[in-house]
Protein backbone atom coordinates (compact mmCIF):
# COMPACT_ATOMS: atom_id res chain seq x y z
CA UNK A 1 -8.44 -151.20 -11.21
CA UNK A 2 -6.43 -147.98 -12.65
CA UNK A 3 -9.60 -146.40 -15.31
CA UNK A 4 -7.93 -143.98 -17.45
CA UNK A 5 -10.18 -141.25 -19.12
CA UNK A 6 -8.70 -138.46 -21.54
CA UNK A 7 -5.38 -140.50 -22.04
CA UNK A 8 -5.60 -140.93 -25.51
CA UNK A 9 -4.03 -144.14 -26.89
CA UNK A 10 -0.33 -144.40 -27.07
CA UNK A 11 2.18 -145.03 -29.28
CA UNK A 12 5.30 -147.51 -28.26
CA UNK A 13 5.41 -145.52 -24.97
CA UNK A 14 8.19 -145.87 -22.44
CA UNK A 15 7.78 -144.71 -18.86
CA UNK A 16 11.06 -142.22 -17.75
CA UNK A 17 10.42 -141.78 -13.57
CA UNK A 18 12.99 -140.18 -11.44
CA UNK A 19 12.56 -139.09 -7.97
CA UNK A 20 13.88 -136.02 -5.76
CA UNK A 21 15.75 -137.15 -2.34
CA UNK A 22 18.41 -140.04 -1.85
CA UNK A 23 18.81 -140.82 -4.80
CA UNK A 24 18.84 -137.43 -6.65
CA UNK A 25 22.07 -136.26 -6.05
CA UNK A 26 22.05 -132.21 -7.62
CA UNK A 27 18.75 -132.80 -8.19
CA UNK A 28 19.95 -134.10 -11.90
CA UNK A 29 17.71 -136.87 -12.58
CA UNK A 30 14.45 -135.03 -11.41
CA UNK A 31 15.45 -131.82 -13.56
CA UNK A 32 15.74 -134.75 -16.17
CA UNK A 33 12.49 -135.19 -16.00
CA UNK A 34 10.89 -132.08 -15.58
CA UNK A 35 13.28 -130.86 -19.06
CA UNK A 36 11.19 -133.29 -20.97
CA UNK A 37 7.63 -132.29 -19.18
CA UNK A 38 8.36 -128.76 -20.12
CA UNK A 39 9.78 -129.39 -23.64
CA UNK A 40 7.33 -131.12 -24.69
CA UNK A 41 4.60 -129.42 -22.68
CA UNK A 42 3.20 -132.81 -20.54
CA UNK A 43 0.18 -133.02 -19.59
CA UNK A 44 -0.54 -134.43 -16.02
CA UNK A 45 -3.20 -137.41 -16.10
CA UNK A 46 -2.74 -138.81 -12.46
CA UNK A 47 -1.14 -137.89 -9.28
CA UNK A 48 -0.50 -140.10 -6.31
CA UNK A 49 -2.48 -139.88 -2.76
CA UNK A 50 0.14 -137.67 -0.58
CA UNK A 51 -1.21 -139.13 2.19
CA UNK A 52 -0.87 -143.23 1.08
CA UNK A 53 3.09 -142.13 1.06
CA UNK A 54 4.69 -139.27 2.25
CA UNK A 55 5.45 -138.09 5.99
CA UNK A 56 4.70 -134.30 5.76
CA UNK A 57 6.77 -133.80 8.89
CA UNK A 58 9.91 -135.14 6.46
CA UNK A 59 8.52 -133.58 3.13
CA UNK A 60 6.09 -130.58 4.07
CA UNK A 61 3.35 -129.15 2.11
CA UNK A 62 3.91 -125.66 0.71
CA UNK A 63 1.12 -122.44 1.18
CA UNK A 64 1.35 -120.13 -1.41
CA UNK A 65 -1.46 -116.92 -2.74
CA UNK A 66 -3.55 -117.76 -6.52
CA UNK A 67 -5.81 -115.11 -6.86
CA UNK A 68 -5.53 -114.05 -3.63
CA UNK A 69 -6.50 -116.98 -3.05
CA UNK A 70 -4.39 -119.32 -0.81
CA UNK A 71 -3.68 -122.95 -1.34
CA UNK A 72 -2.01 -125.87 -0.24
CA UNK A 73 0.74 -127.54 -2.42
CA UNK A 74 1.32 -131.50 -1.21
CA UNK A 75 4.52 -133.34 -1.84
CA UNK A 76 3.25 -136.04 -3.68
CA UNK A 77 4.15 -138.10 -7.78
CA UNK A 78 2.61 -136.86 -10.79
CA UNK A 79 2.12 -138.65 -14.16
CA UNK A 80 2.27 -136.63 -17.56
CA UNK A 81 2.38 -137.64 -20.80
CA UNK A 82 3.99 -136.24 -23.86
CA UNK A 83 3.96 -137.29 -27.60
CA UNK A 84 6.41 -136.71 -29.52
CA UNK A 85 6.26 -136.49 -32.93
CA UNK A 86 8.70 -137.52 -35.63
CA UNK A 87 9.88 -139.79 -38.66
CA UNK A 88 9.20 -142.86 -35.45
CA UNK A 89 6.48 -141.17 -32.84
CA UNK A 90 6.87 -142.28 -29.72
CA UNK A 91 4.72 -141.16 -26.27
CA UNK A 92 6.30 -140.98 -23.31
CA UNK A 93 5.08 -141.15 -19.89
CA UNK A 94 6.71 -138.95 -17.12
CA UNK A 95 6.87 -139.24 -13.46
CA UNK A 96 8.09 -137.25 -11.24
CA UNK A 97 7.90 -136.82 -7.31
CA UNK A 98 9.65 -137.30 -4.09
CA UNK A 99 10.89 -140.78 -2.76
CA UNK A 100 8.19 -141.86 -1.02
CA UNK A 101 8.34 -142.07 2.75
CA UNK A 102 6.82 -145.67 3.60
CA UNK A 103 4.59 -147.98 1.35
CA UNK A 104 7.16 -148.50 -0.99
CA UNK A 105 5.73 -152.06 -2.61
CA UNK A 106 2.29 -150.28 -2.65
CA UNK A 107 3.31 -147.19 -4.22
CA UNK A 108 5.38 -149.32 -6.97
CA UNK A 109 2.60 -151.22 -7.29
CA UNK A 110 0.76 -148.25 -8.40
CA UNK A 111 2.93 -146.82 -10.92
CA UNK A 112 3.10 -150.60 -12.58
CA UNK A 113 -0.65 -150.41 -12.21
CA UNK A 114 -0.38 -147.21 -14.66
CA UNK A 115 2.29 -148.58 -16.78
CA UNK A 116 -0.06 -151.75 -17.38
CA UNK A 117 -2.86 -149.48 -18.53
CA UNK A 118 -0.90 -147.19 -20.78
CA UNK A 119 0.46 -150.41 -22.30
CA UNK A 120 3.95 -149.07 -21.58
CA UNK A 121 6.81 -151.32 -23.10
CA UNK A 122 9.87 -149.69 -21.03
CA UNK A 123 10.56 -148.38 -17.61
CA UNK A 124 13.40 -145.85 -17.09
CA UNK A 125 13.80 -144.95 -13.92
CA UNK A 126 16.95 -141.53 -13.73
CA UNK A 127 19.14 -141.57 -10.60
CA UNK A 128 22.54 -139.53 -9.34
CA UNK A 129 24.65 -140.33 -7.17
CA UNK A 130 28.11 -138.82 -5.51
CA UNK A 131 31.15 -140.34 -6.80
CA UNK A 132 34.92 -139.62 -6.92
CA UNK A 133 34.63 -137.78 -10.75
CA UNK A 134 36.27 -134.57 -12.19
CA UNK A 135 33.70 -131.69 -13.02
CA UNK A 136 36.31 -131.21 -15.66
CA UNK A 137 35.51 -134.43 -17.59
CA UNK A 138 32.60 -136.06 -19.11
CA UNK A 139 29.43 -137.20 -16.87
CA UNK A 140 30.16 -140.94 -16.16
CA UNK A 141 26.41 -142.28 -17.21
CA UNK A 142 25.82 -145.69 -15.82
CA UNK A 143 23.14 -147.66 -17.91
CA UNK A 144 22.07 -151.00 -15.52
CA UNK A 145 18.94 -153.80 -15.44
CA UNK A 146 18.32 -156.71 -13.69
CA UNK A 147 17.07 -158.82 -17.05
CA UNK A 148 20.38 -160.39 -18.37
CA UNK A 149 18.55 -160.05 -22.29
CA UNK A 150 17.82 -156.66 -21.77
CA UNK A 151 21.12 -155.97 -21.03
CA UNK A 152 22.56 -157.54 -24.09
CA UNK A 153 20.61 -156.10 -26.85
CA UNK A 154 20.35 -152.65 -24.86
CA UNK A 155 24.09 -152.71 -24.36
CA UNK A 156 23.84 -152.05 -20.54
CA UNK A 157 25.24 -153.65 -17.45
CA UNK A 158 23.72 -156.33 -15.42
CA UNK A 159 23.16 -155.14 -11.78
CA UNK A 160 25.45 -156.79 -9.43
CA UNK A 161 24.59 -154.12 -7.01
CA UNK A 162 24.64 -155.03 -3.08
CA UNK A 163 23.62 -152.92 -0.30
CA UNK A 164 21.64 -150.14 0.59
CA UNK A 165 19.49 -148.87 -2.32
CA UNK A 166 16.76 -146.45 -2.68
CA UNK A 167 13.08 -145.98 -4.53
CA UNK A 168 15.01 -146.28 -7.90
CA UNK A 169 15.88 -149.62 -7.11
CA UNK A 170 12.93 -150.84 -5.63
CA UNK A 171 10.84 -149.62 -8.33
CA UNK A 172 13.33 -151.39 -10.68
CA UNK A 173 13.11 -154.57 -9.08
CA UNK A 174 9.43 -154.26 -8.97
CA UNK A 175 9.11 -153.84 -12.84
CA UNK A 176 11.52 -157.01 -12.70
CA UNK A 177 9.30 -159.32 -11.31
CA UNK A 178 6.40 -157.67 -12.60
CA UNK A 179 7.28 -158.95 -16.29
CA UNK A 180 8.40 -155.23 -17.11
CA UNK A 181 11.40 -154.52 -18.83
CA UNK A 182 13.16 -151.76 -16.88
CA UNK A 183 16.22 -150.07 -16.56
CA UNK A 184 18.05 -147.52 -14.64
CA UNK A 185 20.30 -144.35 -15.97
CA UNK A 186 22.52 -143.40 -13.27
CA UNK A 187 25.03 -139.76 -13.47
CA UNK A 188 27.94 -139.95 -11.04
CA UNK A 189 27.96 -136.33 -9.37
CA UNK A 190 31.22 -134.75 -8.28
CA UNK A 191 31.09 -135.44 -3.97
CA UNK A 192 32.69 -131.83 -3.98
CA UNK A 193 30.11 -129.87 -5.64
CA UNK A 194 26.87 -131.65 -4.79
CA UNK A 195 24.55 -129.12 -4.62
CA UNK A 196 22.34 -128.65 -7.29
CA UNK A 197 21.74 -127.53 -9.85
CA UNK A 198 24.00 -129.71 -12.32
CA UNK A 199 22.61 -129.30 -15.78
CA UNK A 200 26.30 -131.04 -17.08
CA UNK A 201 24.50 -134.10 -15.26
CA UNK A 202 21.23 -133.78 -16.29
CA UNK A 203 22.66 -132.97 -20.08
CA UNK A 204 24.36 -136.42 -19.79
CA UNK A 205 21.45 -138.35 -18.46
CA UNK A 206 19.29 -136.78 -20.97
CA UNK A 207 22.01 -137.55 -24.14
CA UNK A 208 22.00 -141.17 -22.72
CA UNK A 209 18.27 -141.57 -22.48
CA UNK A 210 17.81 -140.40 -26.15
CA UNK A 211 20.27 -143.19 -27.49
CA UNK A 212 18.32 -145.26 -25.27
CA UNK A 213 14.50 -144.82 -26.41
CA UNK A 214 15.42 -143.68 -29.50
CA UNK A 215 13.86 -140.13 -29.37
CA UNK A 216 15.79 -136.40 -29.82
CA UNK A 217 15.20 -135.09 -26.86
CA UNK A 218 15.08 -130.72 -27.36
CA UNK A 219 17.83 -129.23 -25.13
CA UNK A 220 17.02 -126.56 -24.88
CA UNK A 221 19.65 -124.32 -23.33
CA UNK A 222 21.05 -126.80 -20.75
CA UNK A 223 24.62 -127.01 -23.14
CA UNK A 224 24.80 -123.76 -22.64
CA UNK A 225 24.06 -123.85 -19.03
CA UNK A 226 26.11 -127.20 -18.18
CA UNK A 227 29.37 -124.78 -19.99
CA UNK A 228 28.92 -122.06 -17.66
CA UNK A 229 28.24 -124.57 -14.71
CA UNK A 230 31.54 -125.76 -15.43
CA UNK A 231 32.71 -122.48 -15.93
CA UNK A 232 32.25 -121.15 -12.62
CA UNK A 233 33.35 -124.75 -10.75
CA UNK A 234 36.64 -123.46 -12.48
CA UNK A 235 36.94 -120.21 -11.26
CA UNK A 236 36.17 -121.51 -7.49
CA UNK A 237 38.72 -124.16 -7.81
CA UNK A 238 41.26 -121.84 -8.99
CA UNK A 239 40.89 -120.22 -5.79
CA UNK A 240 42.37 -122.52 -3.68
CA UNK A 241 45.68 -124.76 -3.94
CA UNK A 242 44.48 -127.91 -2.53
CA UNK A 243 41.30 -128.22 -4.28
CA UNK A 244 42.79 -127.65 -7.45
CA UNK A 245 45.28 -130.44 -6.49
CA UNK A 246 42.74 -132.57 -5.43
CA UNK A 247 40.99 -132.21 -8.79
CA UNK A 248 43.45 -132.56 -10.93
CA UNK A 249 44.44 -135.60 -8.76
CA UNK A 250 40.73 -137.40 -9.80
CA UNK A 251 41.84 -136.42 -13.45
CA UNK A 252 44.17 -138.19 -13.75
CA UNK A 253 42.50 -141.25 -12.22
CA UNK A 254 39.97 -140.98 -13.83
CA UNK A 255 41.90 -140.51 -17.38
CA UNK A 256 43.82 -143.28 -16.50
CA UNK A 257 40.87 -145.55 -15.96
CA UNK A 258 39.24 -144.98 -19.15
CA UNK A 259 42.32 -144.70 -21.20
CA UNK A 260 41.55 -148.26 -23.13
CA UNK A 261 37.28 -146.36 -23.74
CA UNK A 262 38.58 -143.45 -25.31
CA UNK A 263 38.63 -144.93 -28.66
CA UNK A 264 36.44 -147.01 -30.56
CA UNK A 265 32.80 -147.80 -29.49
CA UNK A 266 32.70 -144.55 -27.33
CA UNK A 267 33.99 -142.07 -30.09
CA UNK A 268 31.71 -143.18 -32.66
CA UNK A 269 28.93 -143.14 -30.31
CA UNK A 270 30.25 -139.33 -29.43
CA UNK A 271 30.62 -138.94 -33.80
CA UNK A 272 26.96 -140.31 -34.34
CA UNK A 273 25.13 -137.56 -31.91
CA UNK A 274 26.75 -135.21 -33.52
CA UNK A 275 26.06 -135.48 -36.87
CA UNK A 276 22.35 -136.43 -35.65
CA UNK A 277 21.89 -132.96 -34.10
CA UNK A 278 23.98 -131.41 -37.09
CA UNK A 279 21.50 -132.81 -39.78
CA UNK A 280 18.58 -132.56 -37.90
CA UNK A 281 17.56 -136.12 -38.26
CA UNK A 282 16.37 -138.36 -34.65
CA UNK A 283 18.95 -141.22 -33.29
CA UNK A 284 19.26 -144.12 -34.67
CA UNK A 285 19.29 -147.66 -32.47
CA UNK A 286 17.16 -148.15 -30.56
CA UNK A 287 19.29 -149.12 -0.55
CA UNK A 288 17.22 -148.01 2.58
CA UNK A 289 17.31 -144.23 2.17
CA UNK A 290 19.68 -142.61 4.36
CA UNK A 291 18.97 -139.37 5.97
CA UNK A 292 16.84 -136.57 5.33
CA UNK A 293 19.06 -134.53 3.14
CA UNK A 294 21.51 -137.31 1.77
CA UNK A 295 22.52 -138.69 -1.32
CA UNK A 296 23.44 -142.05 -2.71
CA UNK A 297 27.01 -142.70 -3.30
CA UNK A 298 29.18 -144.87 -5.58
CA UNK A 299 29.39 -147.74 -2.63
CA UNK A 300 25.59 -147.02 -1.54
CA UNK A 301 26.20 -144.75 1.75
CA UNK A 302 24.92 -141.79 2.06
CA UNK A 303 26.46 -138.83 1.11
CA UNK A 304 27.81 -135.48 2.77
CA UNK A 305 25.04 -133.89 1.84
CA UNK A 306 25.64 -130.88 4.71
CA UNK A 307 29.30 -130.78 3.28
CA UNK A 308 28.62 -129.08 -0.22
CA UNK A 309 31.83 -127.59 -2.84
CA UNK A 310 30.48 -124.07 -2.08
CA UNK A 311 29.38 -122.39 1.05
CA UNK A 312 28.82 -119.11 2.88
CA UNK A 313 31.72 -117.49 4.57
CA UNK A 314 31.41 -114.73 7.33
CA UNK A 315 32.89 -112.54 4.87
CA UNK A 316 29.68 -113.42 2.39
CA UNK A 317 32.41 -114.07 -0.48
CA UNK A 318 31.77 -118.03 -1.77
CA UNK A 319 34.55 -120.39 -2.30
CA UNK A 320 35.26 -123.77 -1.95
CA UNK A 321 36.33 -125.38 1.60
CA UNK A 322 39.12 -127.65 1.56
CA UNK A 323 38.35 -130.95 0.18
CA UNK A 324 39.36 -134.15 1.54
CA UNK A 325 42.35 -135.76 0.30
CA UNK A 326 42.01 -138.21 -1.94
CA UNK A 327 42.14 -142.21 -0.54
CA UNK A 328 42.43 -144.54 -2.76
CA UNK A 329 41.00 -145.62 -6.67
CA UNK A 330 37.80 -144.00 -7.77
CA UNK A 331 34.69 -146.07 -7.64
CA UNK A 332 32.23 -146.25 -10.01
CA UNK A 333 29.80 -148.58 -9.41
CA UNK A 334 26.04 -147.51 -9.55
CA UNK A 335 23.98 -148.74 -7.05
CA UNK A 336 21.22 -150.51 -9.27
């Protein structure tokens, strides 16, 4: 039995998890996270037993001086919550750690154990994967869930996912059969420039998870960083013939492909955030891992996680290697 003391009672909470590794591709959903814990100034409650979970041989502790002091750091999942405040309050409960390194049902187990105390009404678990996408274009923000109702009046996409999948879609699953309604938020990540940071990913997953929840979400200055992000992709592409050929090659594809979506539903969606943000006013509505280093990908492999857009040259100038060409249509798919 989970006893919570000094968690004050919550209001219509909703649990937003996202975890660093496999299936945190530019580290954009677990920068998601950590936005809102320092936005909102969380306060941690709870924090998972490193050693029920994690291989420290795989994810290693960290020494560092307090004080002259020194301590010990653990990789490990911490819980926070934050209330936020508003015309419609609503508390949210963080989490945020590393994909765990065995125990998966038990350390799911324990999370739902924490959302059953806190009385929590949603699960939100923030994932990014590499896909075949343009830096140059919109974060393609897959919304999924395994409950075919939830999908309906949420507006998402029932999982048809099969294949390799990760913590975010075990914990998913979990919530699933737990009686928990859950969903997943999933940013494609150009395969090209995988290396994090990407705040233009973790911008998108964090404009998607406020239409979702219904909360404005403070950005902070991640537009500003997600511009220059994109900025200085630009520059580095310029640099070199066939990568800018092989970009604009998945612009077109991908402006193709969503050609029919740029009109309608979409824009107005685009229309209403804006004039939320302009007046001020809160939205309206309401894989086993791969290796040690990889990422989940659009058809659930792992990703080239050694093979990054930038890279060290003897020289010590940075520019992009030469990509591969591109092999047929872009897939989109999430993996949960």
């Amino acid at each position: 039995m989970i006893e919570l003391e000094g968690v004050p009672e919550l209001v219509d909470p909703v649990m937003v998890a996202a975890f660093e590794g496999w299936n945190d591709a530019g580290d954009a959903a677990s920068t998601a996270v950590a936005h809102l814990d320092r936005e909102w100034k969380g306060e941690v409650f709870a924090a998972l037993d490193a050693e029920d979970y994690y291989d420290f041989q795989v994810n290693r502790p960290t020494v560092f001086i307090e004080d002259g002091v020194r301590k010990v750091t653990w990789p490990t999942t911490r819980l926070s919550v934050v209330r936020v405040g508003g015309e419609k309050p609503r508390d949210l409960v963080l989490v945020r750690g590393i994909e765990p390194s065995m125990r998966w049902r038990s350390f799911c187990n324990e999370l739902l154990g924490f959302a059953h105390e806190l009385g929590v009404e949603l699960v939100v678990v923030l994932g990014a994967l590499l896909g075949d996408t343009p830096h140059t274009r919109p974060v393609p923000i897959s919304g999924t869930t395994s409950d075919a109702d939830l999908a309906r009046r949420m507006d998402l996409e029932e999982t048809k996912y099969e294949g390799p999948t990760g913590i975010v879609g075990i914990l998913q699953e979990a919530c699933t059969h737990a009686g928990v309604p859950a969903v997943s938020l999933w940013a494609a990540v150009p395969h090209y420039v995988s290396q994090p940071p990407n705040p233009k990913a973790t911008l998108a997953l964090l404009n998607r998870l406020e239409d979702l929840i219904g909360v404005r979400v403070p950005l902070g200055e991640l537009p500003e960083d997600a511009r220059a992000w994109q900025v200085g992709v630009d520059q580095l592409a310029a640099e070199d013939t066939e990568v800018a050929e092989y970009v604009q090659s998945l612009e077109e594809a991908r402006d193709t492909a969503e050609l029919p979506e740029a009109s309608g539903e979409a824009i107005a969606r685009e229309f209403e955030r804006y004039l939320r943000r302009r007046d001020g006013g809160g939205p309206g509505g309401p894989a086993a891992p791969g290796a040690p280093g990889g990422h989940a990908t659009a058809d659930g492999g792992d990703g080239p996680a050694g093979t990054p857009f930038l890279r060290e040259n003897p020289s010590g100038r940075t520019r992009p290697p030469k990509p591969p060409k591109a092999g047929g249509e872009d897939e989109e798919s999430s993996e949960d």
